[in-house]
Protein backbone atom coordinates (compact mmCIF):
# COMPACT_ATOMS: atom_id res chain seq x y z
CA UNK A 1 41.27 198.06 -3.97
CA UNK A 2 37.87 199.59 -4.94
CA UNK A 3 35.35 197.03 -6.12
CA UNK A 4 34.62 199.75 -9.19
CA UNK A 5 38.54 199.98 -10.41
CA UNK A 6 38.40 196.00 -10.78
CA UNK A 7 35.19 196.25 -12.87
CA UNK A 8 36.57 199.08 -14.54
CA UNK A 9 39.21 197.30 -16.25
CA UNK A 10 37.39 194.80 -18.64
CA UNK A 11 35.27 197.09 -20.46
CA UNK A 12 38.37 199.43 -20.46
CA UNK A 13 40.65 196.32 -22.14
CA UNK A 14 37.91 195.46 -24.63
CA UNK A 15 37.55 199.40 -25.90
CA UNK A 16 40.80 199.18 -26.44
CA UNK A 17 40.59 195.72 -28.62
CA UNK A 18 42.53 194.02 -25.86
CA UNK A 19 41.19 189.93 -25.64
CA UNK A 20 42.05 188.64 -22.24
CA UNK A 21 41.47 185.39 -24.28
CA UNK A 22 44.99 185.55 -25.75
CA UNK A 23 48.02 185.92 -24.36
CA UNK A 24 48.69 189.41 -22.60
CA UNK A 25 50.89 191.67 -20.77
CA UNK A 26 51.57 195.06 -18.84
CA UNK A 27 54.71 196.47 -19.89
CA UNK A 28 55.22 200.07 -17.99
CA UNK A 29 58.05 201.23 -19.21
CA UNK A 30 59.10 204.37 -17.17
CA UNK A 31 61.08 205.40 -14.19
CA UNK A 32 62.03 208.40 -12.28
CA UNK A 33 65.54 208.26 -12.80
CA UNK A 34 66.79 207.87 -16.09
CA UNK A 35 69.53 205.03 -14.80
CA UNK A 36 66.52 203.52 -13.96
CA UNK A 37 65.12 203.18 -17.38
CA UNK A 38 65.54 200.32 -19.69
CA UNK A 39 66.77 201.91 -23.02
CA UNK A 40 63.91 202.45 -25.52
CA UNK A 41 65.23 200.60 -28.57
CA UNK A 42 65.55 197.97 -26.44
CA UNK A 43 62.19 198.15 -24.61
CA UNK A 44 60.84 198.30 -28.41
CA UNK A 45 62.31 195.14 -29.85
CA UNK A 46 61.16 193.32 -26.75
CA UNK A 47 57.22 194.55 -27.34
CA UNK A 48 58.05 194.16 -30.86
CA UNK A 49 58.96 190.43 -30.56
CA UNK A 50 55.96 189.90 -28.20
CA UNK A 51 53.54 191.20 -30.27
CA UNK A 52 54.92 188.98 -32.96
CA UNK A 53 54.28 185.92 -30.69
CA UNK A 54 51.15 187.03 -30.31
CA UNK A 55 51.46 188.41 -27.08
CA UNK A 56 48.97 191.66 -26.60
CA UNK A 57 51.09 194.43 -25.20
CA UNK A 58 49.28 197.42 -22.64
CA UNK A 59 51.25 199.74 -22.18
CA UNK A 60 50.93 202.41 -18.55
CA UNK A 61 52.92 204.99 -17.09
CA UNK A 62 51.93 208.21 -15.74
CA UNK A 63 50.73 211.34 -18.14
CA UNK A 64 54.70 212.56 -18.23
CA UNK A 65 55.56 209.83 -20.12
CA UNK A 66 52.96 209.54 -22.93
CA UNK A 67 56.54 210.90 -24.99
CA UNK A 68 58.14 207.67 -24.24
CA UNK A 69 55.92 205.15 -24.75
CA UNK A 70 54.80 207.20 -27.95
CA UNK A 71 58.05 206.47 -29.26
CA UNK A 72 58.30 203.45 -28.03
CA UNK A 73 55.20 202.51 -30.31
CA UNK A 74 56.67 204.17 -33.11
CA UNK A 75 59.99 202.04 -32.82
CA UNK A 76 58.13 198.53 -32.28
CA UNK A 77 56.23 198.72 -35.85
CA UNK A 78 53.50 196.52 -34.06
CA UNK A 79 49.94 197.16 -32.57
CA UNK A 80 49.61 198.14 -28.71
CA UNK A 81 47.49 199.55 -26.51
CA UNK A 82 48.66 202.38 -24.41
CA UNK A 83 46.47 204.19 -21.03
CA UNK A 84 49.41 206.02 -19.88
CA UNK A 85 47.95 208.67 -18.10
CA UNK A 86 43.91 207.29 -17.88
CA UNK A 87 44.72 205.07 -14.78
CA UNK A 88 43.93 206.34 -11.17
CA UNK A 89 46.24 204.16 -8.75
CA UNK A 90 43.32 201.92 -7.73
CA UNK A 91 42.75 201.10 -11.62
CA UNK A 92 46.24 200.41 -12.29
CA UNK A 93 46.36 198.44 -9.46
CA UNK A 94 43.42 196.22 -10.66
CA UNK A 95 44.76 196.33 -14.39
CA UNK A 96 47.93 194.85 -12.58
CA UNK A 97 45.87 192.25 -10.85
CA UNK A 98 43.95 191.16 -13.64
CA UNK A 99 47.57 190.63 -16.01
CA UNK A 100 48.97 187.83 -16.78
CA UNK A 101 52.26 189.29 -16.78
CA UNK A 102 54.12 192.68 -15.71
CA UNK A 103 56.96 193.27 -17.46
CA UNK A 104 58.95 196.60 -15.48
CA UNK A 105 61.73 198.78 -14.63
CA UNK A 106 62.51 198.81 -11.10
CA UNK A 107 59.52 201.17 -10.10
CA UNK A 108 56.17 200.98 -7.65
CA UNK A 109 54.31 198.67 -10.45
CA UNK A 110 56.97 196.22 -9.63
CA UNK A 111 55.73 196.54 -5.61
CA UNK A 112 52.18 196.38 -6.79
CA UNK A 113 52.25 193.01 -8.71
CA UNK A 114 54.23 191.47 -6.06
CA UNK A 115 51.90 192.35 -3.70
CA UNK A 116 49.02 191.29 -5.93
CA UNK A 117 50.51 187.99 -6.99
CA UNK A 118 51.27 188.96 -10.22
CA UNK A 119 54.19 187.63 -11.79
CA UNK A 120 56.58 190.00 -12.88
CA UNK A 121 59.47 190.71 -14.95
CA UNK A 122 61.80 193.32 -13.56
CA UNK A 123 64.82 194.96 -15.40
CA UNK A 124 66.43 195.65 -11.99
CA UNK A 125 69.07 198.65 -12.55
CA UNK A 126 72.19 198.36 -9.66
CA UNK A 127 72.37 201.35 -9.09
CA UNK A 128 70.46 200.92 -5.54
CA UNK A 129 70.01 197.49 -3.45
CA UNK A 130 66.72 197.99 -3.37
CA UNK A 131 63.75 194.85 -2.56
CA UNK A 132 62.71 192.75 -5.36
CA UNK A 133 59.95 191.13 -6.12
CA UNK A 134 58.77 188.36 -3.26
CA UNK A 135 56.13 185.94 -3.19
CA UNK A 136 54.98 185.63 -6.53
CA UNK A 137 56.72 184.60 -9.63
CA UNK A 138 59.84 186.63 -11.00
CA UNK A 139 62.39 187.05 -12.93
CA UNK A 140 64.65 189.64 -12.20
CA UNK A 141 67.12 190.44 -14.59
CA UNK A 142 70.45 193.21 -14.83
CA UNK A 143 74.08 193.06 -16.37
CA UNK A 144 76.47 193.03 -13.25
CA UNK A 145 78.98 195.95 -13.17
CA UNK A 146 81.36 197.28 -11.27
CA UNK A 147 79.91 199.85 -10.64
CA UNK A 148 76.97 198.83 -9.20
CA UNK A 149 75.27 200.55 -6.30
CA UNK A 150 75.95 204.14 -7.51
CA UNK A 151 73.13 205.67 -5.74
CA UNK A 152 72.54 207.90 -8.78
CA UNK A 153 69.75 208.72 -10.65
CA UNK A 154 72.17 209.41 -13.89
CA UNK A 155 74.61 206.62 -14.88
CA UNK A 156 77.58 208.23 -13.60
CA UNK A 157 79.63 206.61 -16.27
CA UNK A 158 77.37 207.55 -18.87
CA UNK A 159 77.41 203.78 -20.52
CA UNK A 160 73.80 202.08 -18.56
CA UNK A 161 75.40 198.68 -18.68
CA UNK A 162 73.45 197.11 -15.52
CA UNK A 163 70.68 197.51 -18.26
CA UNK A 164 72.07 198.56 -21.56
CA UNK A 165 73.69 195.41 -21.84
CA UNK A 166 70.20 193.14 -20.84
CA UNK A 167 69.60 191.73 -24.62
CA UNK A 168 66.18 192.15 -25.43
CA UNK A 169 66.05 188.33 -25.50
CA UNK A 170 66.50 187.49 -22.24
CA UNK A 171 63.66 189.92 -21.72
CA UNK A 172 60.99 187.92 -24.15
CA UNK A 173 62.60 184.55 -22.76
CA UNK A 174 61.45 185.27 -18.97
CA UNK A 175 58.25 186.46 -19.92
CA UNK A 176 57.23 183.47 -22.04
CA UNK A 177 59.02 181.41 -18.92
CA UNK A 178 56.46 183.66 -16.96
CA UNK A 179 53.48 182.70 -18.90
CA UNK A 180 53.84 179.16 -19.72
CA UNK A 181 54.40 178.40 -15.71
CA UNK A 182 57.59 178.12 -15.67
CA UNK A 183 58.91 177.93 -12.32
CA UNK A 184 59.92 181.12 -10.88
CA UNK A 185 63.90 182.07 -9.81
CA UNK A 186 65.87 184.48 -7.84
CA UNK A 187 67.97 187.36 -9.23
CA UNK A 188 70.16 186.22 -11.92
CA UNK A 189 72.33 188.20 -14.44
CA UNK A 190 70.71 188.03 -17.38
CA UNK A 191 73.82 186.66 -19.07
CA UNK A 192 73.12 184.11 -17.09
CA UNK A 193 69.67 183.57 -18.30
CA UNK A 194 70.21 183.84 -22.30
């Protein structure tokens, strides 16, 4: 990682009124496929009940989808900070380093923070058996379904349940797990978990 990305981010977090004092996460919200993607009401009322436990939300993604993280902020009715679209790799990849917390669809930011040590919270769609996170604390949380392992970038049964049906509370319940050390755990349903 380039020496100048990881001194980048500080300054960058402070502009932005971002304490690393308090309590803070990255919460990238995108994916290339859309069965990939946690729904947005959803995503919302998670960064909405963060925020409210005075959690600092930063919000990244890629210039594409300023749209959905834009309404994503209107939905939460809570203060955020967003650089979707001002991060080379190298600085998201130190903003990642520096978290406390990622909080993720199944996507390369997921690969990052594992490899960085950050722990991570990963709404894991089924609809490819993909790696999870390894080697650094997790949680990594789905519905089960039937049909699971689709291979398809659109829900072919047009309901999203290996994520729809994730309640937005087993969500903020891993990541304050997450933060307050507690230990980490394999893949479980999130069913499971609330």
């Amino acid at each position: 990682m380039p020496p100048a990305a990881r001194q980048h981010i500080p300054p960058l977090l402070n502009t932005h009124g971002i304490d690393p004092t308090r309590p803070w996460v990255v919460l990238h919200p995108g994916a290339t496929a859309s069965s990939r993607r946690y729904p947005v009401e959803h995503m919302a009322a998670v960064a909405q009940q963060l925020v409210g436990d005075n959690i600092q939300i930063v919000f990244t993604g890629t210039a594409p989808e300023a749209e959905l993280v834009a309404a994503l902020q209107a939905q939460m009715h809570a203060p955020s900070c967003s650089l979707v679209g001002r991060l080379d790799l190298g600085e998201l990849a130190a903003l990642i380093e520096q978290a406390p917390l990622l909080i993720a669809n199944n996507t390369g930011t997921v690969h990052i923070a594992a490899a960085l040590g950050t722990p991570v919270v990963v709404l894991y769609a089924l609809t490819n058996p993909q790696h999870t996170p390894w080697q650094t604390p997790q949680r990594v949380l789905f519905h089960d379904v039937p049909c699971k392992y689709c291979y398809k970038s659109i829900c072919p049964a047009g309901h999203h349940h290996c994520l729809r049906l994730v309640e937005p509370a087993a969500v903020v319940d891993a990541a304050h797990d997450l933060l307050t050390g507690v230990p980490a755990s394999t893949m479980f349903p999130a069913e499971v978990l609330a």
